[in-house]
Protein backbone atom coordinates (compact mmCIF):
# COMPACT_ATOMS: atom_id res chain seq x y z
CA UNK A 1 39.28 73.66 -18.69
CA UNK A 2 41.70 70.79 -19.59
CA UNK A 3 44.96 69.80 -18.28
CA UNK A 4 48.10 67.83 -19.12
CA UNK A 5 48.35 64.44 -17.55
CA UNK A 6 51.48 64.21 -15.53
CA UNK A 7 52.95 60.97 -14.29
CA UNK A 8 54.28 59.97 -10.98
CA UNK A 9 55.34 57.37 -8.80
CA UNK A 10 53.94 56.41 -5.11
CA UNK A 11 54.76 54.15 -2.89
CA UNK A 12 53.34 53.08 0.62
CA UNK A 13 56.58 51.18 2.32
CA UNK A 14 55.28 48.31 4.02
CA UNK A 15 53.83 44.74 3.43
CA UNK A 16 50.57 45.38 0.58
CA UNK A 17 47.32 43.20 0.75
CA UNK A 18 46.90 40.33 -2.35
CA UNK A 19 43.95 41.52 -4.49
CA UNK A 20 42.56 37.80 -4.71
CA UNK A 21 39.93 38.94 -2.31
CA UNK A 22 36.53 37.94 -1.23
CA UNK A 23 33.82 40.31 -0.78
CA UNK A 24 30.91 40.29 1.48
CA UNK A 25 28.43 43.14 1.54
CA UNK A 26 25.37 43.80 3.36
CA UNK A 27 23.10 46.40 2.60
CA UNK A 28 20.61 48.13 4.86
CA UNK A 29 17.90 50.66 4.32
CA UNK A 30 18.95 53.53 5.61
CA UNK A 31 22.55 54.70 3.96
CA UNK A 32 24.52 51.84 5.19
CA UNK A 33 26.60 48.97 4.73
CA UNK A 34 28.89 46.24 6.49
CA UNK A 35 31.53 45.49 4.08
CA UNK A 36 33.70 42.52 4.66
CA UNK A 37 36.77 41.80 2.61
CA UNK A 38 39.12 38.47 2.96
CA UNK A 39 42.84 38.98 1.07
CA UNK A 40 45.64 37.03 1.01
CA UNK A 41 48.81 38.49 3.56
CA UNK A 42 52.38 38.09 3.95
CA UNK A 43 54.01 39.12 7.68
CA UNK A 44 57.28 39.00 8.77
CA UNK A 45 57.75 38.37 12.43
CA UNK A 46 57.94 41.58 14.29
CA UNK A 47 56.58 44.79 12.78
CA UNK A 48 54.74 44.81 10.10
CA UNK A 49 52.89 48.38 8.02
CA UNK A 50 50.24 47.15 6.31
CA UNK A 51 48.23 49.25 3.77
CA UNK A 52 44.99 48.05 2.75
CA UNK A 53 44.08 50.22 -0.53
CA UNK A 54 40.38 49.92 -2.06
CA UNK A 55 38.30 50.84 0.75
CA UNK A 56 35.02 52.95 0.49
CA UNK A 57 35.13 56.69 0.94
CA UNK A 58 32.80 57.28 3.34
CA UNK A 59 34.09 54.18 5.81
CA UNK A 60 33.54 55.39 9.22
CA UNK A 61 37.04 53.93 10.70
CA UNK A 62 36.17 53.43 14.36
CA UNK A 63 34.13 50.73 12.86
CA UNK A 64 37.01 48.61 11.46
CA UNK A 65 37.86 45.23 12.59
CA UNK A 66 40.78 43.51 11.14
CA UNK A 67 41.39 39.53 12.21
CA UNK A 68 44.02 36.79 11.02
CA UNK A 69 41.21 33.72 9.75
CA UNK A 70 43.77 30.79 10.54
CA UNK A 71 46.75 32.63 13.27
CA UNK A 72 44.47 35.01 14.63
CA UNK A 73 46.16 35.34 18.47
CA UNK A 74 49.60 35.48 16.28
CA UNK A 75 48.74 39.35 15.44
CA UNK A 76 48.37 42.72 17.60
CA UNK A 77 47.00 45.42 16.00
CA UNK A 78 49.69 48.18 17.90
CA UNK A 79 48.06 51.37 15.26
CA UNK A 80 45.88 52.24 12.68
CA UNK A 81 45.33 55.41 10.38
CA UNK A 82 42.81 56.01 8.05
CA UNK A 83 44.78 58.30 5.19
CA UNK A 84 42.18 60.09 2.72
CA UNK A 85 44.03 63.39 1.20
CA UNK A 86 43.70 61.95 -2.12
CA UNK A 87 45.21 63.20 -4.87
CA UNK A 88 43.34 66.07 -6.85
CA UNK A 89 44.89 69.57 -8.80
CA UNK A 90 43.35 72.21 -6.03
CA UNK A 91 45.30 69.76 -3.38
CA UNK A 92 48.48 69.20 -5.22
CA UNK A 93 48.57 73.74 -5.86
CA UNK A 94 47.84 74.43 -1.89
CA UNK A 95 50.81 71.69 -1.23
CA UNK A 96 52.64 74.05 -3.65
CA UNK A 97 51.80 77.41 -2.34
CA UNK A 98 55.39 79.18 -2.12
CA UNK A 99 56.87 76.94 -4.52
CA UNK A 100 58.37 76.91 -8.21
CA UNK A 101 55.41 75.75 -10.86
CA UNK A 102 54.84 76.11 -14.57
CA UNK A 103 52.07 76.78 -15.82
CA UNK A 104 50.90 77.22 -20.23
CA UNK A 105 48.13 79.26 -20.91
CA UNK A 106 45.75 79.53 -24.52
CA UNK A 107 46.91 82.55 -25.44
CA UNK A 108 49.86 83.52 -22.98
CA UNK A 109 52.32 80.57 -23.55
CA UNK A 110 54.67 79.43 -20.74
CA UNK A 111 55.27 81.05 -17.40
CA UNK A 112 57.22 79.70 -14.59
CA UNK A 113 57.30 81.52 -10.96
CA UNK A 114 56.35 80.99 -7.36
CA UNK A 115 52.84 80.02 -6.57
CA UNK A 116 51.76 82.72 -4.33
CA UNK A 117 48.08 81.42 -4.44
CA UNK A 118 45.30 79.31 -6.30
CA UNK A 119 41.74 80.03 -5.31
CA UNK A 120 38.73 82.09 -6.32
CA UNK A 121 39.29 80.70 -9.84
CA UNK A 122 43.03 81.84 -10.42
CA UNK A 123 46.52 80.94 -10.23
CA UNK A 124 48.93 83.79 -9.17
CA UNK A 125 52.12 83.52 -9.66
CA UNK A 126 55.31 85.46 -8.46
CA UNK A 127 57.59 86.07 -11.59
CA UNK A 128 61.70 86.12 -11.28
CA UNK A 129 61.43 89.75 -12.28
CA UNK A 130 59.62 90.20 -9.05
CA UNK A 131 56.34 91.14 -11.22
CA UNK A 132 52.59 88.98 -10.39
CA UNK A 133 51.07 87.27 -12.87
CA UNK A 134 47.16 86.42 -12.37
CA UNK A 135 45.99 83.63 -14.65
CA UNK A 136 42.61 82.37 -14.28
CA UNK A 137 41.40 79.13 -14.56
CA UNK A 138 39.72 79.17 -17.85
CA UNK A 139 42.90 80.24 -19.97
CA UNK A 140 45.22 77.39 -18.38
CA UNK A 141 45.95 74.45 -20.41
CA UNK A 142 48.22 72.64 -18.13
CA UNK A 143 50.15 73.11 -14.92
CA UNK A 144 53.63 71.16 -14.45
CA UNK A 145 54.78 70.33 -10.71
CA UNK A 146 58.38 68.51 -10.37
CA UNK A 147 56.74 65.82 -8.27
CA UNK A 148 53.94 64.60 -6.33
CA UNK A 149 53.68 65.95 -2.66
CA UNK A 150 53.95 64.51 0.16
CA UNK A 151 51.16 63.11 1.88
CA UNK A 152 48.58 62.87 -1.29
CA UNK A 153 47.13 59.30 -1.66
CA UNK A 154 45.50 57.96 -4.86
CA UNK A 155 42.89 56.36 -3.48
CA UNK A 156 41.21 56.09 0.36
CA UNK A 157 43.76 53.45 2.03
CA UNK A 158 43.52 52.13 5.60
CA UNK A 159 47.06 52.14 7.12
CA UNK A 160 48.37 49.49 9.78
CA UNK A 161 51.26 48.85 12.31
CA UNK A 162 51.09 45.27 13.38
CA UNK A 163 52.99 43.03 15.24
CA UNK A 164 53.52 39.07 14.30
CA UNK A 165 54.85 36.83 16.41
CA UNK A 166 56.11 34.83 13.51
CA UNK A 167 56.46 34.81 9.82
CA UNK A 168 53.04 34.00 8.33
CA UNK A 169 51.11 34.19 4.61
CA UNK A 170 47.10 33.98 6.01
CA UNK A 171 44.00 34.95 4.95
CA UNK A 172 42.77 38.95 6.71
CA UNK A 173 39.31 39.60 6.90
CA UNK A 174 38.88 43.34 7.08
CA UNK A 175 35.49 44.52 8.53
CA UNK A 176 33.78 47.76 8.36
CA UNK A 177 30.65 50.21 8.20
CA UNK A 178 30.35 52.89 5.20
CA UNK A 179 27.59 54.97 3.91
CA UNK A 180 26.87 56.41 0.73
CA UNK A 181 25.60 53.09 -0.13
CA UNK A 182 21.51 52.10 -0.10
CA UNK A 183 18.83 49.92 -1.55
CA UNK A 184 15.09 49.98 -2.07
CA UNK A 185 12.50 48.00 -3.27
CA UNK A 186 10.61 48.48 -6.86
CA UNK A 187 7.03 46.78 -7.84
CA UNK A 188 5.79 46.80 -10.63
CA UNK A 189 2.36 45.86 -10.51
CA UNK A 190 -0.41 45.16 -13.78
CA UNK A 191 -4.57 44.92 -12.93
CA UNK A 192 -5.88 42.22 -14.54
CA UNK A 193 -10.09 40.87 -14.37
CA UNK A 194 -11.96 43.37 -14.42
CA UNK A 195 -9.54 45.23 -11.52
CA UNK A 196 -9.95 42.29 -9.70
CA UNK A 197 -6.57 40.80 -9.89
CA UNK A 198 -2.99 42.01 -10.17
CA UNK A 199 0.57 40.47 -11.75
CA UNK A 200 3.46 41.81 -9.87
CA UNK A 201 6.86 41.42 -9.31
CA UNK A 202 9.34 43.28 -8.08
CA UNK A 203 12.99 44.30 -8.40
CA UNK A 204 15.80 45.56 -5.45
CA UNK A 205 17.77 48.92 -6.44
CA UNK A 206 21.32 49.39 -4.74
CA UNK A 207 22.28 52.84 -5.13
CA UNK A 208 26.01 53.13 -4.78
CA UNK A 209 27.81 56.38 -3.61
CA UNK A 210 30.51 55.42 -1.36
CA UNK A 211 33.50 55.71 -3.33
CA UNK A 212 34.50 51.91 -3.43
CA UNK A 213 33.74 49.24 -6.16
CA UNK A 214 32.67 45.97 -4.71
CA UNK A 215 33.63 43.09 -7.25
CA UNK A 216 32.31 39.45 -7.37
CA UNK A 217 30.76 40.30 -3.84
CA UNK A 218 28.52 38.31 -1.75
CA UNK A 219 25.13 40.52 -1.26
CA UNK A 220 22.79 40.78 1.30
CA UNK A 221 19.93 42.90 2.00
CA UNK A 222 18.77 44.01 5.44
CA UNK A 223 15.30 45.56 5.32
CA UNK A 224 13.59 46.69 9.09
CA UNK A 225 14.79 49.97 10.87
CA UNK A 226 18.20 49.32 12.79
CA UNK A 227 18.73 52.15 15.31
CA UNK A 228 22.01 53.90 14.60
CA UNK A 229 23.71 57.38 16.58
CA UNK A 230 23.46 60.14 14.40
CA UNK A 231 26.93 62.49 14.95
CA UNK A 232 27.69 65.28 12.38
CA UNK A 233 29.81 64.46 9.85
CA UNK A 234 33.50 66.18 10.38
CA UNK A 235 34.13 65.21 6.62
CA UNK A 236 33.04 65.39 3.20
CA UNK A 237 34.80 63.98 -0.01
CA UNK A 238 34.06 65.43 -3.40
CA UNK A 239 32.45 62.39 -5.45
CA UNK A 240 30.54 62.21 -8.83
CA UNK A 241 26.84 60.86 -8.37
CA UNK A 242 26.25 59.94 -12.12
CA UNK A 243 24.01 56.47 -12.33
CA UNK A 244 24.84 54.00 -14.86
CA UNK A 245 22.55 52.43 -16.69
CA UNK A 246 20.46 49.39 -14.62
CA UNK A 247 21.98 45.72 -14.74
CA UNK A 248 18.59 43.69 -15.48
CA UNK A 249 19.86 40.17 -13.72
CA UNK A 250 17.70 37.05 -13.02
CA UNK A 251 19.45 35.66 -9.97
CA UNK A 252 17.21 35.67 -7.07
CA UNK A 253 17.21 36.15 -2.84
CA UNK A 254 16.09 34.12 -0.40
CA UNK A 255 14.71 35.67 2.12
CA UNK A 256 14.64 35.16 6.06
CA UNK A 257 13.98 36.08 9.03
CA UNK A 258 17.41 38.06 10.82
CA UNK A 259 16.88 38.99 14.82
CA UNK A 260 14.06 41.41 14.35
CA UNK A 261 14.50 42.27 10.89
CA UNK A 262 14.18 40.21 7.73
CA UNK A 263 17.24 39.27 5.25
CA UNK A 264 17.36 38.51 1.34
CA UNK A 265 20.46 36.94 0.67
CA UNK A 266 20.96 36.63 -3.11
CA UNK A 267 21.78 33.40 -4.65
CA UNK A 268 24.72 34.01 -6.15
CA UNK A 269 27.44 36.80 -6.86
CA UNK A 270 27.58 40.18 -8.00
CA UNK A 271 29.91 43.18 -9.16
CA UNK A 272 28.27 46.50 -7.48
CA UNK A 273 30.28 49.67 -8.92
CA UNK A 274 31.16 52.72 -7.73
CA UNK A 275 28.41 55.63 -8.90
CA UNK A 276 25.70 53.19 -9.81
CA UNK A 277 22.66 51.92 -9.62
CA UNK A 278 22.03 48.16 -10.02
CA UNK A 279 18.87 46.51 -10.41
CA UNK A 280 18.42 42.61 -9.14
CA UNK A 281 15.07 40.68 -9.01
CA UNK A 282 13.55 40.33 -5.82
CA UNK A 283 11.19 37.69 -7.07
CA UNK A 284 8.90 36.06 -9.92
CA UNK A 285 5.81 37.29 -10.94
CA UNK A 286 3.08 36.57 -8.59
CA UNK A 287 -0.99 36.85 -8.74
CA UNK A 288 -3.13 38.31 -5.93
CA UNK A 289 -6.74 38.90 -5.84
CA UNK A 290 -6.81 43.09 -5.02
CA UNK A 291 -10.10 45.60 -3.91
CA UNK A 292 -10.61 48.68 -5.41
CA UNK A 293 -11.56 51.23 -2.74
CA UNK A 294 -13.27 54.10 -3.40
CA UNK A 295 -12.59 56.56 -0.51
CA UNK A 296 -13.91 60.01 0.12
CA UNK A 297 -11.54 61.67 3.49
CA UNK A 298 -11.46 65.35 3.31
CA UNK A 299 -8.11 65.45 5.16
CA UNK A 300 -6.27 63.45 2.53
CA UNK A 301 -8.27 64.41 -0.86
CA UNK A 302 -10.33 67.25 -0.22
CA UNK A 303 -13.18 67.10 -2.52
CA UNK A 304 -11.80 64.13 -4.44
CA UNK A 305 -12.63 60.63 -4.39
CA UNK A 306 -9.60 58.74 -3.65
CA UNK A 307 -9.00 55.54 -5.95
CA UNK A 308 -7.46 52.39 -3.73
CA UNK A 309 -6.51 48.72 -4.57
CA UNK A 310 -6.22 46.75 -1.22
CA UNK A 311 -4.73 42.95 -0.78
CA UNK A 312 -3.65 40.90 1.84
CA UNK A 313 0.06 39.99 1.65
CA UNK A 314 -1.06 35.87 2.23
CA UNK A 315 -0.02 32.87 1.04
CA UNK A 316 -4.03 32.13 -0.03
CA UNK A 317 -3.25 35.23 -2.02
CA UNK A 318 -0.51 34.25 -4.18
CA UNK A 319 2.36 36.16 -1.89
CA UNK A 320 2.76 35.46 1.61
CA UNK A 321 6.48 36.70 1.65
CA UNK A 322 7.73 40.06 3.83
CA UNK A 323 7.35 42.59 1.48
CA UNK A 324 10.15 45.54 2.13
CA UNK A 325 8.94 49.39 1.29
CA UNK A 326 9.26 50.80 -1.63
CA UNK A 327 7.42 52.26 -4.97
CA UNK A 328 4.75 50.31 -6.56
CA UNK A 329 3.75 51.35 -10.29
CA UNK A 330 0.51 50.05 -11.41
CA UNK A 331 -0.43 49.66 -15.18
CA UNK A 332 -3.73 48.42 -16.98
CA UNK A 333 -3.97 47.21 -20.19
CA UNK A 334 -5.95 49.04 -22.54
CA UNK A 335 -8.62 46.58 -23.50
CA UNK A 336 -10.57 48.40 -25.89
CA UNK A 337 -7.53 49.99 -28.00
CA UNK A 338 -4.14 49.01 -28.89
CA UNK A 339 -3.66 46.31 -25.90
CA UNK A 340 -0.59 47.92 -24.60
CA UNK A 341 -0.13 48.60 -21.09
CA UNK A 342 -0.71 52.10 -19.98
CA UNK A 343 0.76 53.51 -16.39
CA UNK A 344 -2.64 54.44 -13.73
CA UNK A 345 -0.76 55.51 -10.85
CA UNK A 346 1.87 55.04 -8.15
CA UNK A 347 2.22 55.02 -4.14
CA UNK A 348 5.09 53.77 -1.53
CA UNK A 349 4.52 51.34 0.89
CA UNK A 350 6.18 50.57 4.08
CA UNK A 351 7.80 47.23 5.24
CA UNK A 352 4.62 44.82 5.24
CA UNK A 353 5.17 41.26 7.04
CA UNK A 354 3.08 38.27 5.41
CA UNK A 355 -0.45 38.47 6.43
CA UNK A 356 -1.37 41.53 6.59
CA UNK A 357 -3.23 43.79 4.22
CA UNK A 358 -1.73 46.55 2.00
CA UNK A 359 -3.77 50.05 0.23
CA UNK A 360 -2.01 51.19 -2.85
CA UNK A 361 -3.27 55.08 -3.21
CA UNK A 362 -3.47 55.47 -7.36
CA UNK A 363 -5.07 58.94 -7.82
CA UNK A 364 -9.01 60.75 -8.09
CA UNK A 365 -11.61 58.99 -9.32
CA UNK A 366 -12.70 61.20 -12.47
CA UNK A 367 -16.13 60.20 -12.38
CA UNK A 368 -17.28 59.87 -8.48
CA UNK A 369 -17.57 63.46 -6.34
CA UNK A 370 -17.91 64.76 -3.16
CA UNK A 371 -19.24 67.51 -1.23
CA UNK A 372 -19.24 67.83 2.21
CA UNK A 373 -20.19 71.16 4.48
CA UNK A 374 -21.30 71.67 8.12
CA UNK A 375 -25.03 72.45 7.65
CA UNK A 376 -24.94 74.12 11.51
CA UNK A 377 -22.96 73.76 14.56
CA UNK A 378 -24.14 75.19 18.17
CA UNK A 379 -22.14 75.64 21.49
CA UNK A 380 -24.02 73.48 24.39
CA UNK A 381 -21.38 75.19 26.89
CA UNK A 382 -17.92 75.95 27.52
CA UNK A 383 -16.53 73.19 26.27
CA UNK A 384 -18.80 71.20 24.35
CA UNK A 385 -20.25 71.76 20.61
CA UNK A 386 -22.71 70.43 18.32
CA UNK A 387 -22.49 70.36 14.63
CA UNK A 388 -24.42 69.11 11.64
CA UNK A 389 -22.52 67.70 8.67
CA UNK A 390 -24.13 67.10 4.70
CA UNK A 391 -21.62 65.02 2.50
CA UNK A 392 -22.90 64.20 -0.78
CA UNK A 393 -21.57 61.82 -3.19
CA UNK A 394 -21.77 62.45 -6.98
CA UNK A 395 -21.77 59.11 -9.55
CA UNK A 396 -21.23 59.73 -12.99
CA UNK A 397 -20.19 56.15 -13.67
CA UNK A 398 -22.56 53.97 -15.82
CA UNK A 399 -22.36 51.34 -12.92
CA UNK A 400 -23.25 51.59 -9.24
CA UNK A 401 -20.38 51.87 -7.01
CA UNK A 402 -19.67 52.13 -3.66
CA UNK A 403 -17.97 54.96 -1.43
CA UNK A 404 -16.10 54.98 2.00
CA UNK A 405 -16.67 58.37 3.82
CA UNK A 406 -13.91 58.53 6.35
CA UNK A 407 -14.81 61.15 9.08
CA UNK A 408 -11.95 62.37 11.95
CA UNK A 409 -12.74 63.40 15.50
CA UNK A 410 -10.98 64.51 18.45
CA UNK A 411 -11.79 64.99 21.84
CA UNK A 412 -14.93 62.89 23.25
CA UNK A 413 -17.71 62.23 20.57
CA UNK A 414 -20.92 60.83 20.35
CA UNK A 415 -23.17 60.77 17.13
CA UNK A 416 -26.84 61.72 17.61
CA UNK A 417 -28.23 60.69 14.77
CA UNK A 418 -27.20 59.48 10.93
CA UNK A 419 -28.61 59.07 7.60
CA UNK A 420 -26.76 55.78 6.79
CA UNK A 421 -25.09 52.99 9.19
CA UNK A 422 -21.88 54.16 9.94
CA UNK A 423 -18.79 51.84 12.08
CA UNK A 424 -16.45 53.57 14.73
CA UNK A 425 -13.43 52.52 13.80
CA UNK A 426 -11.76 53.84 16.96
CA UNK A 427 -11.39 56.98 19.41
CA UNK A 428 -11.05 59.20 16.28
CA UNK A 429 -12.22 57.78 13.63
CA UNK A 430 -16.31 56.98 11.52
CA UNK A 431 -16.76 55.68 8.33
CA UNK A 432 -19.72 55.04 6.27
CA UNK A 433 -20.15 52.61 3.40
CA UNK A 434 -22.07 53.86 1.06
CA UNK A 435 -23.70 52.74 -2.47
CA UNK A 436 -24.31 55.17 -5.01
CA UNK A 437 -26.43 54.43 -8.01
CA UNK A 438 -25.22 54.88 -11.57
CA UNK A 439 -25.72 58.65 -12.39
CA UNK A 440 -27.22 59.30 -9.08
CA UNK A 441 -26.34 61.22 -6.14
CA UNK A 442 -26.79 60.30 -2.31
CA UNK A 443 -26.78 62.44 0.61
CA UNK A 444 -25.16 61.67 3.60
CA UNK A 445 -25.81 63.68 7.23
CA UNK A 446 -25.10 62.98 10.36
CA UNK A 447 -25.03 64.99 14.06
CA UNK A 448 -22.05 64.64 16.54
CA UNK A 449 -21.64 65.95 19.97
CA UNK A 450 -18.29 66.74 20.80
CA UNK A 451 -16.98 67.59 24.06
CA UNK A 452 -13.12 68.57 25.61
């Protein structure tokens, strides 16, 4: 369905804001952004309507804060309206329901009548011989209005009535809160040594949704979880969510600590557009010594061997910096063929301060197995039970390997006896290290008591 462009004129009356702005933006996790914007304004002394054009779409605007830099007790903020009917062809035909239109159709031609109404798909239209006309959307080729209504905006403006106490050109920093704007973390992480080292480094994605394009901006990352009130949204504006394609950049952040939070400011501007995604470096590439896991817990992989790589987030370890949650990718190189680098799994983690340990969940180990089954279980009363449990552990590797059975209990347990040395990790939790010879198999058993 295509239609004529039609040109018009629109004016806010009042004073305008100077584009020569600067930007500030500051994303957080959780779909949300500050957004501070500095432009150049002229006042006359008295009353003064200010329209500030530009703004996101989704700007919540009992969040705004407006302030004069260098006069700022010189201006009262008397009203402010946030004016978002924007300017689309279903809005400008219900602002022209029981008026004169024309309308040209594919096969039809012209027609010209009253618009009686335009929804389901259809335009219908009240002739001057009294006779309806239905034409629906996919026949029209263009529909002709005298002018634009009143009321329609172009683009999402925030509206002013301020009073100066004297004529003044200053700088206004306008201050807000918008979603539809978000970022996350990307690793991208390569096992090196035999599996025991990795090369990673990692890259910040800022999805923007919210309707506004932030040029030459200042950016800032937020990553910890900031309490916010959750209120259902009264309003929803149609928007296109197509993703450009990923600005590779080598500026980089530096990162600090921010109240109870932690802050990467990057070094440097940027241009963040409306419907995209940008991609910035987080940092360099950095080596850590890793631990593959192998873990057998029958509430997370059933009969499957789980494959893990653990390291500590220390400085000893070649990182030592507050790692914010996100996806890490692991490749391997593929030593014994063509030497390129072949993808072995994925997992998320969660914000990880420096110095403590992170397990990055990459799949099944093909060649390890496990069985487990309760051999017997008795009742010792009302409300206590005994039960026997046989895991065995299956190695079809070529080298011996080691196994962590993880075992979950509730209520009060004791273990009676056991095969292998186990730990109790706390109230609910056993595990069991065990090594399993090359092409062997090992059977694990144990006896708990429990009692509720």
């Amino acid at each position: 369905m295509k239609y004529l462009a039609f040109l018009f004129v629109f004016m806010i009356f009042g004073q305008v804001f100077s584009q020569d702005n600067t930007v500030s933006l500051t994303v957080y996790n959780d779909d949300l952004a500050v957004v501070k914007d500095v432009r150049i304004l002229e006042l006359d002394k008295g009353l003064n309507q200010i329209s500030f054009t530009d703004v996101a779409a989704y700007i919540d605007p009992t969040s705004v804060h407006v302030k004069s830099i260098k006069n700022p007790g010189a201006i009262k903020v008397l009203e402010q309206n946030f004016e978002y009917d924007l300017v689309s062809r279903d809005r400008i035909l219900e602002k022209y329901v029981d008026q004169e239109i024309s309308v040209v159709t594919k096969e039809s031609g012209f027609f010209e009548g009253l618009l009686l109404s335009a929804s389901g798909g259809t335009i219908v239209l009240k002739m001057q011989d009294e006779s309806i006309k239905m034409l629906s959307n996919e026949s029209i080729i263009s529909v002709d209005f005298p002018r634009l209504p009143e009321g329609l905006i172009t683009k999402p403006t925030l509206v002013w009535k301020l009073n100066s106490t004297k004529k003044i050109k200053d700088d206004m920093e306008v201050s807000y809160l918008t979603s539809g704007i978000d970022w996350h973390a990307e690793y991208v992480a390569v096992v090196m040594d035999n599996d025991r080292s990795i090369d990673m480094n990692s890259w910040v994605s800022i999805d923007n949704q919210s309707g506004a394009t932030y040029e030459n901006a200042r950016l800032k990352l937020v990553a910890g979880e900031v309490n916010r009130v959750r209120e259902e949204r009264v309003r929803a504006l149609a928007k296109s969510y197509a993703v450009s394609a990923n600005e590779m950049a080598a500026p980089q952040f530096e990162e600090r600590s921010f109240f109870e939070y932690h802050l990467y400011e990057l070094q440097g501007r940027t241009t963040v557009k409306d419907n995209q995604t940008k991609q910035i470096s987080l940092f360099e590439n950095a080596k850590a010594s890793v631990k593959k896991i192998y873990v057998f817990d029958e509430h997370k992989y059933r009969q499957d061997v789980g494959v893990n790589l653990e390291f500590k987030n220390s400085k000893e370890n070649g990182l030592g910096i507050p790692l914010p949650k996100g996806k890490v990718r692991v490749y391997k190189q593929d030593e014994k063929g063509d030497k390129s680098l072949e993808f072995i799994g994925e997992d998320l983690i969660d914000h990880t301060p420096k110095n403590e340990k992170v397990r990055i969940y990459l799949g099944n180990a093909f060649d390890l197995k496990a069985e487990r089954k309760v051999v017997s279980q008795k009742r010792l009363g009302e409300r206590a039970r005994e039960e026997s449990i046989e895991i065995k552990l299956r190695n079809h590797k070529e080298s011996d390997e080691k196994i962590l059975i993880v075992e979950h209990f509730w209520g009060n347990w004791t273990i009676k006896n056991a095969s292998h040395d186990y730990v109790k990790k706390d109230a609910f939790t056993m595990e069991f290290n065990v090594l399993v010879p090359a092409d062997k198999e090992v059977i694990v058993t144990y006896t708990v008591v429990r009692k509720w």
